[in-house]
Protein backbone atom coordinates (compact mmCIF):
# COMPACT_ATOMS: atom_id res chain seq x y z
CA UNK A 1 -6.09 8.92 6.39
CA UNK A 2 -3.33 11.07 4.89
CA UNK A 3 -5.36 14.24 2.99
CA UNK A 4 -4.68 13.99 -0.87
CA UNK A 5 -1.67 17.08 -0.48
CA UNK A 6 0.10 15.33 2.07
CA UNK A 7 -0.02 12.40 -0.06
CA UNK A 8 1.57 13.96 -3.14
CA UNK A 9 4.36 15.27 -0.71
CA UNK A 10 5.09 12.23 0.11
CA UNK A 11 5.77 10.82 -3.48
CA UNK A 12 7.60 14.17 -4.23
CA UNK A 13 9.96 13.31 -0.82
CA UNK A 14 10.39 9.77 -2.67
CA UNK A 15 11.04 10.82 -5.95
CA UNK A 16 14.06 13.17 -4.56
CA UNK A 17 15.81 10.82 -2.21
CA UNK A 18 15.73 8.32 -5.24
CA UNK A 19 17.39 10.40 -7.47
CA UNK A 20 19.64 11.99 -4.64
CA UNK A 21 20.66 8.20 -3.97
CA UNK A 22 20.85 7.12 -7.21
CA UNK A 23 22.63 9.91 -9.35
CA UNK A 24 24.46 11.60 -6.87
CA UNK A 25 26.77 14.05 -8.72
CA UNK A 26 25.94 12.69 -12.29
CA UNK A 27 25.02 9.74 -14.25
CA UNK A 28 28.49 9.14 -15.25
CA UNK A 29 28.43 5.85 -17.68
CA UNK A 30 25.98 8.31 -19.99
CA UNK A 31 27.73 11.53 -19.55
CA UNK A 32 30.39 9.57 -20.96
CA UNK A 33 29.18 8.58 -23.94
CA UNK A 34 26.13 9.78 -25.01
CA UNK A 35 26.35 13.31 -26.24
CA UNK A 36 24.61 16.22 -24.21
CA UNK A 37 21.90 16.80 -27.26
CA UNK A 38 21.55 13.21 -28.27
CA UNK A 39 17.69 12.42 -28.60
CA UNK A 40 16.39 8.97 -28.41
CA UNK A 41 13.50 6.74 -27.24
CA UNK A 42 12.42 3.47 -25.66
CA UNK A 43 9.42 1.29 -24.30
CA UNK A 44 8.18 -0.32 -21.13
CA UNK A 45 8.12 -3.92 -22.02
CA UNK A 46 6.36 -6.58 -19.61
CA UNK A 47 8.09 -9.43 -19.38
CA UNK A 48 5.61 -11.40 -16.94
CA UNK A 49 2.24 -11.60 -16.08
CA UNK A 50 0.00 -9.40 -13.90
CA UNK A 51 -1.79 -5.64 -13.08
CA UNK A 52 0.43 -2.82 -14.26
CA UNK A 53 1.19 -0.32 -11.63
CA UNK A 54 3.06 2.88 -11.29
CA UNK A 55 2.41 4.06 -14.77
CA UNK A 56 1.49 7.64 -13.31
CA UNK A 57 4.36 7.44 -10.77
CA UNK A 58 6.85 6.71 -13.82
CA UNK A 59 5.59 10.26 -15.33
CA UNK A 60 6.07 12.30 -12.58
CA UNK A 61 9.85 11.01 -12.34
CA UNK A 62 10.05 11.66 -15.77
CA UNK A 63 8.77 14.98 -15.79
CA UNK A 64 11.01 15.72 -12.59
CA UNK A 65 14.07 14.68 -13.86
CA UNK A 66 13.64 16.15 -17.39
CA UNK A 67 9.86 18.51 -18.20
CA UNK A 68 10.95 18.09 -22.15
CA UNK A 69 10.65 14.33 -21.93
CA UNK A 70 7.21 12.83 -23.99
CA UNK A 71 5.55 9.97 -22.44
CA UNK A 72 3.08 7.81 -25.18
CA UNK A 73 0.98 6.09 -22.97
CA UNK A 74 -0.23 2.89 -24.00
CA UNK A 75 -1.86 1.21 -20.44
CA UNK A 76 -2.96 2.61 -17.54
CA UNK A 77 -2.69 1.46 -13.77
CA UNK A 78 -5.06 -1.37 -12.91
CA UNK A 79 -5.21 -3.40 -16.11
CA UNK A 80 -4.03 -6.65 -16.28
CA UNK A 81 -0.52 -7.17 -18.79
CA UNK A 82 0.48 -10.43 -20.29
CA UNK A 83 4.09 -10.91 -21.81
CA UNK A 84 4.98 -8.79 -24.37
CA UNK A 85 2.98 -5.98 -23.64
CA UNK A 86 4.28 -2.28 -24.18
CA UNK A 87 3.33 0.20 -21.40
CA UNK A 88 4.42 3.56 -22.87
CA UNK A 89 7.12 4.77 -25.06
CA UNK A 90 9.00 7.76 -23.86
CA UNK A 91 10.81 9.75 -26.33
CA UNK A 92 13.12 12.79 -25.48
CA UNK A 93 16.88 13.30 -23.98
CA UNK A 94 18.98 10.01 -24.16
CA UNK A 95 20.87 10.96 -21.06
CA UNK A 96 17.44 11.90 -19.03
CA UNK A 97 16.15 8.80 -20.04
CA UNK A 98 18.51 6.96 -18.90
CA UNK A 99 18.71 8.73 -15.47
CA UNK A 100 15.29 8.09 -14.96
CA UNK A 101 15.26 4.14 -15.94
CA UNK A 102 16.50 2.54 -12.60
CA UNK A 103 14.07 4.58 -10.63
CA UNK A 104 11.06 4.12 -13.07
CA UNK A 105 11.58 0.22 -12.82
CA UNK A 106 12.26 -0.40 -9.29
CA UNK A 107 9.29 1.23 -8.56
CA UNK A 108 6.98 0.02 -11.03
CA UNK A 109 8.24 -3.67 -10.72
CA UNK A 110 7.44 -3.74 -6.91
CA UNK A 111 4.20 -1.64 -7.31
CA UNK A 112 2.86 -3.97 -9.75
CA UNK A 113 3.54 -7.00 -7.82
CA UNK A 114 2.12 -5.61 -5.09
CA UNK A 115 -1.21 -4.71 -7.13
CA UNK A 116 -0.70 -7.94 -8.32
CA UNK A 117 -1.29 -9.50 -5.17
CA UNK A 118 -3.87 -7.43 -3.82
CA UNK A 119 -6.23 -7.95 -6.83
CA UNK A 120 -5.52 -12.02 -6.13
CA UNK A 121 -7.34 -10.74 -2.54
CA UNK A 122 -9.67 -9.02 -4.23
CA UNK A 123 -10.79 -11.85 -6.65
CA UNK A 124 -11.02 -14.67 -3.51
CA UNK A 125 -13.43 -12.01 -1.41
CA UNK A 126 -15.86 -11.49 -4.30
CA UNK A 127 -19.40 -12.00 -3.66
CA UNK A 128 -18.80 -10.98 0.25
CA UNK A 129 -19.06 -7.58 1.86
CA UNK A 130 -15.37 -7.73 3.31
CA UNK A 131 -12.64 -5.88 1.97
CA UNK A 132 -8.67 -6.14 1.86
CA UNK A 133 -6.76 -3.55 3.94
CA UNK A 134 -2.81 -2.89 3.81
CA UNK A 135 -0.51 -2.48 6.68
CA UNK A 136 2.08 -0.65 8.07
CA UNK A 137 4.56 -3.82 7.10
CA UNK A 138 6.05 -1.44 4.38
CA UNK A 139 9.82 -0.49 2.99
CA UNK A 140 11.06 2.52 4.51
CA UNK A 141 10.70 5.39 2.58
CA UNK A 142 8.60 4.21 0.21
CA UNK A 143 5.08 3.69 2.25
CA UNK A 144 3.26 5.98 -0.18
CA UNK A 145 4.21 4.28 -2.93
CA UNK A 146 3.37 0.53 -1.76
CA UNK A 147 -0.26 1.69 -0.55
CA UNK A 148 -0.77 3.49 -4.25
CA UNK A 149 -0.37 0.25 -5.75
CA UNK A 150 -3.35 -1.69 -3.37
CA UNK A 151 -5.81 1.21 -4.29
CA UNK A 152 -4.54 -0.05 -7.67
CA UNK A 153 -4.86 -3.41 -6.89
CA UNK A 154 -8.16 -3.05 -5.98
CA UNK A 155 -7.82 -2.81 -2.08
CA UNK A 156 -7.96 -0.42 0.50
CA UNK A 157 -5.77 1.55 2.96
CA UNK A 158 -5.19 1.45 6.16
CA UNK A 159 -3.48 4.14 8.67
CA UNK A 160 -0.88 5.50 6.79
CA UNK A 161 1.04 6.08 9.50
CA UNK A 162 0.90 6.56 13.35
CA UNK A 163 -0.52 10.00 13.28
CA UNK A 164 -3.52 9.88 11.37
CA UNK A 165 -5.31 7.07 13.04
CA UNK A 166 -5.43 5.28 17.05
CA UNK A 167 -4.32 1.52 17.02
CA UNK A 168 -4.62 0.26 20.37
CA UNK A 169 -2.25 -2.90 20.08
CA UNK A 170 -1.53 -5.69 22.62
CA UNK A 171 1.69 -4.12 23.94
CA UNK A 172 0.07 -0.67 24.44
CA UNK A 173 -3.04 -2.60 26.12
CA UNK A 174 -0.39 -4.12 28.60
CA UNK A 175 2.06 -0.63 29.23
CA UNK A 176 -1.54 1.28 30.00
CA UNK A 177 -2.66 -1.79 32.74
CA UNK A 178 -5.28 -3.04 30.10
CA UNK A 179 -8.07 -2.53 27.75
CA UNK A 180 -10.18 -0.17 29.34
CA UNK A 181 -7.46 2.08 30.55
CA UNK A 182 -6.09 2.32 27.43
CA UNK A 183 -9.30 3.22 25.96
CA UNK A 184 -10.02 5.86 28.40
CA UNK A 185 -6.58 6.97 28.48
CA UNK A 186 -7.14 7.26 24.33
CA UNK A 187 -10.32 9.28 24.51
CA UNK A 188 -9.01 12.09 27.14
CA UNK A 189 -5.59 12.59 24.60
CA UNK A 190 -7.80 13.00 21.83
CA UNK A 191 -9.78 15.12 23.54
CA UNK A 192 -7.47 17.66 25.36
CA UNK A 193 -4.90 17.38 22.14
CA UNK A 194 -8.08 18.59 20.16
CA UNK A 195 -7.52 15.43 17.86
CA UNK A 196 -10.25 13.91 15.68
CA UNK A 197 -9.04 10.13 15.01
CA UNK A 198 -10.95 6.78 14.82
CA UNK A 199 -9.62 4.42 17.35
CA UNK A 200 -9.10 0.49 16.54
CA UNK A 201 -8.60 -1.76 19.39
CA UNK A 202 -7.16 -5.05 19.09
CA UNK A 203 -8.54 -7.92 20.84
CA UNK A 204 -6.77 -11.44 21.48
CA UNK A 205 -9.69 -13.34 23.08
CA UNK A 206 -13.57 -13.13 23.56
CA UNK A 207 -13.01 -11.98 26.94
CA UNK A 208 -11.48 -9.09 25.54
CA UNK A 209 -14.05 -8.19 23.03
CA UNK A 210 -16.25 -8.48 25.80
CA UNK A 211 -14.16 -5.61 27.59
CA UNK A 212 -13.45 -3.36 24.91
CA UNK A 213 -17.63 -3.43 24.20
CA UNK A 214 -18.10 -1.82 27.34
CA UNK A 215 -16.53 1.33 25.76
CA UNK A 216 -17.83 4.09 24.08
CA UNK A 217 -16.14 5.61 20.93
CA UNK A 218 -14.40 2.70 19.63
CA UNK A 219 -14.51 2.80 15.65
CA UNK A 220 -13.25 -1.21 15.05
CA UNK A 221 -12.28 -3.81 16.55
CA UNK A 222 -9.29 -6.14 15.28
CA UNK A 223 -10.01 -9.71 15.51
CA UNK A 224 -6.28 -11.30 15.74
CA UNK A 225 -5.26 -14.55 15.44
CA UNK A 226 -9.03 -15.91 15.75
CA UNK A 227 -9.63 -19.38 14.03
CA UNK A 228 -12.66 -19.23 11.79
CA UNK A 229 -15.37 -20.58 14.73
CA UNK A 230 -14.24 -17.91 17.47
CA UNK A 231 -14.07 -15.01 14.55
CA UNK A 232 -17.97 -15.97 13.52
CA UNK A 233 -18.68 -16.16 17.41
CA UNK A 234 -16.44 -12.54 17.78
CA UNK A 235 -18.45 -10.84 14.78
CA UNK A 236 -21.52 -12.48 16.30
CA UNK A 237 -20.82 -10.74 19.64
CA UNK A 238 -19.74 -7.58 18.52
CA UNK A 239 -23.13 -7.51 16.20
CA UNK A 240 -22.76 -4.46 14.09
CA UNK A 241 -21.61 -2.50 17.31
CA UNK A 242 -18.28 -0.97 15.88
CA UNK A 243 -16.66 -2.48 12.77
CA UNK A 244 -14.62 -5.70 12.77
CA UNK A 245 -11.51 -6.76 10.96
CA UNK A 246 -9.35 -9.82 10.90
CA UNK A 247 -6.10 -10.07 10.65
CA UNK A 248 -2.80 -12.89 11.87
CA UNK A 249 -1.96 -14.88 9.15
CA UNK A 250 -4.54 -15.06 6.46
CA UNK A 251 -3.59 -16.10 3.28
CA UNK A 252 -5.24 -16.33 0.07
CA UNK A 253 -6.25 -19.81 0.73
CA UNK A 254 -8.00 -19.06 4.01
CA UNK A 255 -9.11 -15.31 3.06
CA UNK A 256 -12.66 -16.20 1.47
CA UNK A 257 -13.25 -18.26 4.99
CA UNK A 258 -12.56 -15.31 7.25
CA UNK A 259 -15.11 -13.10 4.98
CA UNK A 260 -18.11 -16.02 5.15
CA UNK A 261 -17.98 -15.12 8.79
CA UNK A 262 -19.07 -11.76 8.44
CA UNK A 263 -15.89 -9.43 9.24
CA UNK A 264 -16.08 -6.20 7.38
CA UNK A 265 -12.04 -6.19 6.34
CA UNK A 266 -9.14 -8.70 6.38
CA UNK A 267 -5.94 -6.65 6.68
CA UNK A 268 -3.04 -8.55 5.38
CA UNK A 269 0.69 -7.86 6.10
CA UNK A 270 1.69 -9.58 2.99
CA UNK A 271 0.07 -7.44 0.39
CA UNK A 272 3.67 -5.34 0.87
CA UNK A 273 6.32 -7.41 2.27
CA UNK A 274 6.10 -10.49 0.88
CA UNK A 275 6.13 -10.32 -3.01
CA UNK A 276 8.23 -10.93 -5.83
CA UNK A 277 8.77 -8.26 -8.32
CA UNK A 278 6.50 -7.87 -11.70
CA UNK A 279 9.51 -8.60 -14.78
CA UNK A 280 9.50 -5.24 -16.34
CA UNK A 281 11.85 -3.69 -19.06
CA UNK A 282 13.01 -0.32 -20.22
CA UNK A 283 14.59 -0.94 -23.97
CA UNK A 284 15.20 1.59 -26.59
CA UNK A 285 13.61 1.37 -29.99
């Protein structure tokens, strides 16, 4: 995973291009008419129901696009909001305000949906030992962002990106000529690159589980597209050798079946591309 400083680059890197894109060479509709030293002050206001993410993200843009700007924080990322609730107030500059609105609710609307959904995971794996993982299935340019909101959510991450962690997929199984070579191939990069990463290997069949056993130094093994009898026979098999995940297709509705058969995480594509935006207003007061 990403160290904690990369991270926070990352969100910095967002917060920029969003304003680059968004403001360009003013905010001309205030500039307009709202004088320069006009002071005012709104609210978040949910307008739906769900967890409230992004709360901490909305402050840094804030205090980016204007330090003199007063955030009164009312909730905090992870709690649940009902209709009606007030997030914060933030009090300062009319015209910063208003620069920072657009950005402030595009991100928190699609963060909380997507910490939304992820606690919904959460909730249907109770009382096993397997855990929800994200994807790579992210927006461009906003990765960090969409994996902030399934630690809020309640799940956990998985690579962040292609550098900080080996995924041995099917199509680089098939360009190396197969499991084995690709696993051996794997090891001697690390190894003369001077590169500590774990290394996941998918698997598309028992007979490749079988295969991939027969290596050393593989950290889990991805259980795709498995029905629920081969997965228990997979986790079976693989018996606490490496770690197992499951993944293809799960859905809330079949999630708590995968964990009864013992994987250790479900990763789910749909945590971050397939949800529909938390209602969320910024109105003055």
């Amino acid at each position: 995973m990403i160290s904690p400083e990369q991270f926070e680059k990352e969100i910095e890197l967002i917060i920029k291009n969003a304003i680059r894109e968004d403001v360009g060479d003013g905010d001309h509709s205030s500039l307009a008419c709202i004088p320069e030293d006009a002071r005012g002050k709104a609210k978040l206001l949910v307008k739906d129901n769900g967890i409230i993410a992004g709360v901490e993200f909305a402050k840094k843009v804030f205090a980016h696009i204007d330090p003199e700007l007063k955030v009164e924080q009312k909730l905090k990322d992870g709690e649940r909001v009902r209709y009606g609730d007030i997030v914060f107030y933030v009090e300062g500059s009319s015209q910063s305000i208003l620069k920072a609105e657009r950005l402030v609710l595009n991100a928190m609307q699609r963060m909380s949906a997507i910490a939304t959904k992820t606690s919904e995971f959460v909730e249907k794996l109770q009382g096993t030992n397997t855990r929800i993982l994200d994807t790579r299935k992210t927006t461009p340019g906003i990765r960090a962002l969409e994996k902030w909101a399934v630690k809020i959510g309640g799940g956990e991450n998985h690579r962040f990106a292609l550098y900080d962690m080996i995924m041995l997929k099917d199509n680089h199984i098939d360009f190396a000529g197969g499991i084995t070579k690709a696993i051996e191939k794997t090891k001697s990069y690390l190894k003369e690159k001077g590169l500590d990463l774990k290394i996941i290997v998918e698997a598309r069949d028992m007979r490749e589980i079988r295969e991939i056993l027969k290596s050393d130094g593989v950290y889990r093994i991805l259980i795709d597209n498995f029905n629920f009898e081969e997965t228990r026979q997979a986790v079976a098999l693989i018996d606490g050798k490496c770690l197992t995940e499951s993944s293809g297709g799960i859905t809330l509705e079949t999630a708590s079946s995968y964990a009864e058969c013992g994987v250790d995480f479900i990763s789910s594509g749909a945590l971050t591309h397939s949800v529909h935006n938390l209602d969320l207003s910024l109105k003055a007061v």
